[in-house]
C-alpha atoms as a PDB file:
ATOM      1  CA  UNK A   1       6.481 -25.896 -17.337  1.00  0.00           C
ATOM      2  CA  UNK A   2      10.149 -25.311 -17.721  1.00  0.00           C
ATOM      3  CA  UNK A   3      12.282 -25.241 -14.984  1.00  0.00           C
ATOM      4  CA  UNK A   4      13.345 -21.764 -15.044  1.00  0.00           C
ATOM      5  CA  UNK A   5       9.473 -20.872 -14.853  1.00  0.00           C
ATOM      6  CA  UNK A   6       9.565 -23.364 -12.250  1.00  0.00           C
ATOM      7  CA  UNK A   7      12.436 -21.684 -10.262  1.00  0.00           C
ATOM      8  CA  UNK A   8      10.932 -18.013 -11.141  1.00  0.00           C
ATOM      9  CA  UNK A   9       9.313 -16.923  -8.037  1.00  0.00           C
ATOM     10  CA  UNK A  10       5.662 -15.194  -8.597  1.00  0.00           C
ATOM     11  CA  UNK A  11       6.027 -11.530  -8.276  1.00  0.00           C
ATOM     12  CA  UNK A  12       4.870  -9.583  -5.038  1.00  0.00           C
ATOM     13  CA  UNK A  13       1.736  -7.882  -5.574  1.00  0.00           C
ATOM     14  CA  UNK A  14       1.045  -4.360  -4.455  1.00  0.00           C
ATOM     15  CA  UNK A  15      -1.712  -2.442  -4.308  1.00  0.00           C
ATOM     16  CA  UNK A  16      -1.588   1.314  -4.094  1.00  0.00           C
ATOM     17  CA  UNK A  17      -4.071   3.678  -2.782  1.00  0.00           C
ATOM     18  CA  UNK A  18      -3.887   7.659  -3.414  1.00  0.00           C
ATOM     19  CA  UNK A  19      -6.363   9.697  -4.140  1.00  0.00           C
ATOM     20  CA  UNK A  20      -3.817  11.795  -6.359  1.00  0.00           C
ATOM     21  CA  UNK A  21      -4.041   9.847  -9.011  1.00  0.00           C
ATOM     22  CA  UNK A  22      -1.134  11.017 -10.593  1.00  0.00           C
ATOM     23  CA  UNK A  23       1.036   9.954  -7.695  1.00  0.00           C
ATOM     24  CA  UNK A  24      -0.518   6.110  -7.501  1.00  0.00           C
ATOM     25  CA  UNK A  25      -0.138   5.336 -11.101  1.00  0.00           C
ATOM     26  CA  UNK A  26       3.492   6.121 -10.475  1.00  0.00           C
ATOM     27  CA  UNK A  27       4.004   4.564  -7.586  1.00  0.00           C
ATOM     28  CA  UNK A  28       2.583   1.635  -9.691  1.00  0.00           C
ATOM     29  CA  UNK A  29       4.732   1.905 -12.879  1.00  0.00           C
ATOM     30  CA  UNK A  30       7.991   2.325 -10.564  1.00  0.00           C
ATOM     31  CA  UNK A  31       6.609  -1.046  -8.551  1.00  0.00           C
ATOM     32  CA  UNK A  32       5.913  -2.809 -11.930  1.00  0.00           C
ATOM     33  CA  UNK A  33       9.625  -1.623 -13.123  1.00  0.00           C
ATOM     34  CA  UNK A  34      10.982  -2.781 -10.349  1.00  0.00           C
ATOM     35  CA  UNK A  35       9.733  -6.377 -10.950  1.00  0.00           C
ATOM     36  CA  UNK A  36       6.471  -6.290  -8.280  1.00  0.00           C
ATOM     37  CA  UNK A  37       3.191  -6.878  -9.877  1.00  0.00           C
ATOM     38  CA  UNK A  38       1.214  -3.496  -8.509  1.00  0.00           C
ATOM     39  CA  UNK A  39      -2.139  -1.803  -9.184  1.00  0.00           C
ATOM     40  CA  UNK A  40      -2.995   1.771  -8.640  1.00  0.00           C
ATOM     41  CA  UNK A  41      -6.516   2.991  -7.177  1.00  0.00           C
ATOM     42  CA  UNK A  42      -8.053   6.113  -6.006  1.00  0.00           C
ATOM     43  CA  UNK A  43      -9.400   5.744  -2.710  1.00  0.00           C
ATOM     44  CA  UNK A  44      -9.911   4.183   0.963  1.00  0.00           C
ATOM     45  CA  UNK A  45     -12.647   2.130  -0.616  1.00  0.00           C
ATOM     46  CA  UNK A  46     -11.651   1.381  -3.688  1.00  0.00           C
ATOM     47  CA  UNK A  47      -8.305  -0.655  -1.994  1.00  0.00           C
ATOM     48  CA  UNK A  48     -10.919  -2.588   0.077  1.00  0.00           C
ATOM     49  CA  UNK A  49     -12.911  -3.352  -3.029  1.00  0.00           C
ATOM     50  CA  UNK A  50     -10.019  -4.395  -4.387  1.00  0.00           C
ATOM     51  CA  UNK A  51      -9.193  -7.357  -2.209  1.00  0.00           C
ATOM     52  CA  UNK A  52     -11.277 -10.239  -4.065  1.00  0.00           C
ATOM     53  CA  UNK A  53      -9.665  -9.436  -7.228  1.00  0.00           C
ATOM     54  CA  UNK A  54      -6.040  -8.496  -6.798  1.00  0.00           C
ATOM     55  CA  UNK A  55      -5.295  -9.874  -3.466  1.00  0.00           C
ATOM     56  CA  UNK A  56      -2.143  -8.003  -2.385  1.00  0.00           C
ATOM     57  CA  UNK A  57       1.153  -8.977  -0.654  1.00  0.00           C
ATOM     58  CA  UNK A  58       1.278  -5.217   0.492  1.00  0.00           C
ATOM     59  CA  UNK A  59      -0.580  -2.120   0.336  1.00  0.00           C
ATOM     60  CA  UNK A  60       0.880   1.361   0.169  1.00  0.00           C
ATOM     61  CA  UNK A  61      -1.665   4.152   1.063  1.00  0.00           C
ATOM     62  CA  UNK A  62      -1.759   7.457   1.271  1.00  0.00           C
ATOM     63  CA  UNK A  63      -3.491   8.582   4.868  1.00  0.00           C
ATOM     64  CA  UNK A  64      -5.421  11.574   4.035  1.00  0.00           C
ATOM     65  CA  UNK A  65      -7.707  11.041   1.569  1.00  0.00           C
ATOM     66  CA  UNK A  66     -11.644  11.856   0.637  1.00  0.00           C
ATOM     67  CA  UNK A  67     -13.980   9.540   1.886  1.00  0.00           C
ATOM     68  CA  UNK A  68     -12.227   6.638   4.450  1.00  0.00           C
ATOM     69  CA  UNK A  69      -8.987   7.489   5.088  1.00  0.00           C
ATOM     70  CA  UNK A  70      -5.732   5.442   4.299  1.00  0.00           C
ATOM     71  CA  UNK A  71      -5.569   4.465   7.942  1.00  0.00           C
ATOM     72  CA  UNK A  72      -9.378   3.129   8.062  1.00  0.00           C
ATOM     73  CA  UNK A  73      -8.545   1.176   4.865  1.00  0.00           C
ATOM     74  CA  UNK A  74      -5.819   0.044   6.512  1.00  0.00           C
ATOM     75  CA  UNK A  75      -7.289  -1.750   9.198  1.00  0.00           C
ATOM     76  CA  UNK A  76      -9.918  -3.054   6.887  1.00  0.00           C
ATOM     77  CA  UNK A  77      -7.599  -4.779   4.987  1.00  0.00           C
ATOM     78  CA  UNK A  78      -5.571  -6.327   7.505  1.00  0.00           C
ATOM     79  CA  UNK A  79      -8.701  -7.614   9.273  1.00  0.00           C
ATOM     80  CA  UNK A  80      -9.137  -9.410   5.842  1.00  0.00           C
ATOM     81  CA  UNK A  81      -5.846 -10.224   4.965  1.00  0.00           C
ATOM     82  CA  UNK A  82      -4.079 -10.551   7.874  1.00  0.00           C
ATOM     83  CA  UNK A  83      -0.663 -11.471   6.117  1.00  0.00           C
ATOM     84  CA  UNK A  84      -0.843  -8.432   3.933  1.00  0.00           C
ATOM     85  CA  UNK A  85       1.992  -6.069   4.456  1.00  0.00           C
ATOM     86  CA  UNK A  86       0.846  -2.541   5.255  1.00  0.00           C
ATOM     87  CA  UNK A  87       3.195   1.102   4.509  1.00  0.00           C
ATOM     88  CA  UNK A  88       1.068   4.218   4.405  1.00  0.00           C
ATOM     89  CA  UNK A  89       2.791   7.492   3.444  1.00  0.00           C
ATOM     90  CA  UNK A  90       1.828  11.132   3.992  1.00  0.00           C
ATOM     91  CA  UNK A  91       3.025  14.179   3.446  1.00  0.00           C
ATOM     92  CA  UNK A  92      -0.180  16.387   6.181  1.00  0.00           C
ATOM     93  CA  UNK A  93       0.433  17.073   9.761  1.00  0.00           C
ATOM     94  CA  UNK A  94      -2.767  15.459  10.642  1.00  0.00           C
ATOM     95  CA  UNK A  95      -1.368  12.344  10.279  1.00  0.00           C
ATOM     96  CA  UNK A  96      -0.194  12.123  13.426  1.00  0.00           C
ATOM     97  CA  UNK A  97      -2.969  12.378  15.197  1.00  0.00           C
ATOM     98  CA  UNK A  98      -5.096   9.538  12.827  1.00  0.00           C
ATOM     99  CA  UNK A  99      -1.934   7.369  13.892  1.00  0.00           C
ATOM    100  CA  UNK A 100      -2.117   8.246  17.388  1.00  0.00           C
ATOM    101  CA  UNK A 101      -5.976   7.333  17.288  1.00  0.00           C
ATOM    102  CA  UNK A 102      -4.947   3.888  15.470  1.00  0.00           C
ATOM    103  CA  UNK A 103      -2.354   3.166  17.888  1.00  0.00           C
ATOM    104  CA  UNK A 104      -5.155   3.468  20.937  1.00  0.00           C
ATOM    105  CA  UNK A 105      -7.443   0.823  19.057  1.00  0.00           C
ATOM    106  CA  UNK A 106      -4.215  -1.410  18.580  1.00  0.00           C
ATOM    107  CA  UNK A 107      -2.987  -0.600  15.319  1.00  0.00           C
ATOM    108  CA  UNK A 108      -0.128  -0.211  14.180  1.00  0.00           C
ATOM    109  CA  UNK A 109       1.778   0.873  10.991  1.00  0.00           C
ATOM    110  CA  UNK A 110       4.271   1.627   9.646  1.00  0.00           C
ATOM    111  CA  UNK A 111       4.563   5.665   7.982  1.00  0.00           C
ATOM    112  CA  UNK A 112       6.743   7.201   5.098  1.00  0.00           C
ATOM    113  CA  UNK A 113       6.760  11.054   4.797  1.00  0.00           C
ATOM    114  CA  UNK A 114       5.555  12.118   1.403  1.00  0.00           C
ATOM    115  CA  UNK A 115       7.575  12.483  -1.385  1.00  0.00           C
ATOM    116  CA  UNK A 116       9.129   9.336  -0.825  1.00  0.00           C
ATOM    117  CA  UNK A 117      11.980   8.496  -2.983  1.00  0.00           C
ATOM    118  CA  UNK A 118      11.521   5.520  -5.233  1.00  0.00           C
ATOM    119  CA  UNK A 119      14.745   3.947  -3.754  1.00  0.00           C
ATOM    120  CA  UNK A 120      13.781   4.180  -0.174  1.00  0.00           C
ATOM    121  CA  UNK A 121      10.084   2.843  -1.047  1.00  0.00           C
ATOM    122  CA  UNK A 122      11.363  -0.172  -2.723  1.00  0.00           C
ATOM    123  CA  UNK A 123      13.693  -0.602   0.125  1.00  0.00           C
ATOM    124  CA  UNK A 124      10.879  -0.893   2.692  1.00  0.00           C
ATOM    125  CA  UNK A 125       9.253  -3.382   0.387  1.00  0.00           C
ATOM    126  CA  UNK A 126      12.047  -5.653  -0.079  1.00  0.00           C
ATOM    127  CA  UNK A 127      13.225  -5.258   3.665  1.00  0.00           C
END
């Protein structure tokens, strides 16, 4: 190992959840870009199923989507990986009230309003 490898921090990883696929995979190539090590899936479940494999720093997630929502994954994921960093983004009114409902059972997170500019997601990440 060289020392600049040795000095080279490993990158964050990220793992983003929309189930507009379009919108995940670039999320993901902006995180990549941006020198994070992300992965794009499709769904609620398909972020939880991702844990054993990718383990994530952080998860962004969409709220509403079909099947368990971004919120549910949510607190899936932090009962797993309690360190894991958690920014769900939404761009439906009915967000609020899913929050709200968290909030009651002791959850809370953090919320973006859909679009969210690339600058002012990587700003939350690096914050």
């Amino acid at each position: 190992m060289t020392e600049a490898t040795a000095a080279t921090p490993p990158k964050r990883k990220v793992l983003v959840a929309d189930d507009e696929q379009v919108i995940a995979n670039t999320l993901a190539i902006i995180l990549n870009q941006a020198g994070f090590e992300a992965c794009a899936v499709y769904s609620g479940e398909a972020a939880i199923e991702a844990l054993d494999s990718f383990q994530p720093d952080m998860l962004i997630s969409d709220v509403i989507m079909t099947g368990i929502t971004g919120i549910e994954a949510a607190i899936a994921i932090r009962q797993k990986m309690p360190h894991c960093k958690i920014l769900l983004f939404s761009g439906q009114a009915a967000t609020a009230d899913l929050l709200e409902k968290a909030r009651l059972h002791g959850h809370e997170f953090e919320i973006l309003a859909k679009p969210v500019h690339p600058t002012d997601l990587l700003a939350k990440l690096r914050g």
